[in-house]
Protein backbone atom coordinates (compact mmCIF):
# COMPACT_ATOMS: atom_id res chain seq x y z
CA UNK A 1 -11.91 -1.53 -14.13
CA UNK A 2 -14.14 -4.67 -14.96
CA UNK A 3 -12.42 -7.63 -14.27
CA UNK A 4 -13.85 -9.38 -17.28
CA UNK A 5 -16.32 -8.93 -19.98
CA UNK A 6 -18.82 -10.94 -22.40
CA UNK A 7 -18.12 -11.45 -25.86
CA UNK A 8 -20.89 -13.72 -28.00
CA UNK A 9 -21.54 -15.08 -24.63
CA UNK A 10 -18.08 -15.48 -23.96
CA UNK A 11 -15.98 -14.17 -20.51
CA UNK A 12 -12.61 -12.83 -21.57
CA UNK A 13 -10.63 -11.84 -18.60
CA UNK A 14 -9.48 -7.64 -19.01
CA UNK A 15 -5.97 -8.42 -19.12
CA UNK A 16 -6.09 -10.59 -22.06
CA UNK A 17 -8.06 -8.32 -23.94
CA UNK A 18 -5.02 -5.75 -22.80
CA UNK A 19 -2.36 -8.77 -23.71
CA UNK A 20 -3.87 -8.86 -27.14
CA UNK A 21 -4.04 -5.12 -28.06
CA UNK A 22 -0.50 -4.57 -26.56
CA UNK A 23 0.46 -7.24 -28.70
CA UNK A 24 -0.68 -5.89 -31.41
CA UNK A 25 0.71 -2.34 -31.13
CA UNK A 26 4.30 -3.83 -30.42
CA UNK A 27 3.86 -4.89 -33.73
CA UNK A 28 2.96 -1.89 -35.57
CA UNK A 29 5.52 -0.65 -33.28
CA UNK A 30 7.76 -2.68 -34.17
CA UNK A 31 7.57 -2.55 -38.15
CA UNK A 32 8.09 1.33 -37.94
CA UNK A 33 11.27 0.39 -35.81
CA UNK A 34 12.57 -1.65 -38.95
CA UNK A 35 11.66 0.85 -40.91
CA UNK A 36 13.70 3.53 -39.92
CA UNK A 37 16.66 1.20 -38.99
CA UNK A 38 16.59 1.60 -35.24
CA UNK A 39 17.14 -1.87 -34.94
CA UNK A 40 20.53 -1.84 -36.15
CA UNK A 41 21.36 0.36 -32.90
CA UNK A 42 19.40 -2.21 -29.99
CA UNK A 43 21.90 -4.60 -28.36
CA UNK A 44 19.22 -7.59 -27.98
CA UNK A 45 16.23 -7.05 -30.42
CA UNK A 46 14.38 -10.04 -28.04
CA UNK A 47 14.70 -8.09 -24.94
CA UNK A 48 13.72 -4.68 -25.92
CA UNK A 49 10.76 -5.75 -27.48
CA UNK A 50 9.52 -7.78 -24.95
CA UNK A 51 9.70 -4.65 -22.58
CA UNK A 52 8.12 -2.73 -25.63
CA UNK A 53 5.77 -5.18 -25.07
CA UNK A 54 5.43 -4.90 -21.00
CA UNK A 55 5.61 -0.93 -21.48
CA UNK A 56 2.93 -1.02 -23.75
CA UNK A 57 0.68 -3.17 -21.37
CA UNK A 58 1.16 -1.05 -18.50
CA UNK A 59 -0.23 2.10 -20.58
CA UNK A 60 -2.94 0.63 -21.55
CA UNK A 61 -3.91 -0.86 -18.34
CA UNK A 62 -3.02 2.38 -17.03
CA UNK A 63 -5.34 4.10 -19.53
CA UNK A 64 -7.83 1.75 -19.08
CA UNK A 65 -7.85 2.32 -15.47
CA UNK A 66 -8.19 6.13 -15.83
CA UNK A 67 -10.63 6.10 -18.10
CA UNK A 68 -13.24 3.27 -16.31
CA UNK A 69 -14.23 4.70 -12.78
């Protein structure tokens, strides 16, 4: 896994590339939750989505990390 990459010239470290998309899919995650009223059921809506959040990051780290050699 590259520890960082270019963009326009730019380094952006991996992980906050992976920070950003996981951040992003807790989101959509997130909305669908609403959506279907599972929120209504979660004791603290602040702690399960930050390890929605952390769960998400591992995958893709995870995936990331299968996928580059």
């Amino acid at each position: 896994m590259p520890g960082e990459f270019t963009v326009y010239g730019v380094f952006v470290p991996t992980l906050l590339a992976l920070m950003t998309l996981a951040y992003l899919l807790k989101g959509g995650v997130r909305f669908v939750l609403q959506r279907l009223g599972a929120y209504h059921h979660i004791w603290h809506p602040s702690l399960f989505n930050f390890a929605l959040f952390l769960i998400l990051l591992d995958g893709l780290y995870r995936l990331l990390h299968w996928i580059s050699p």
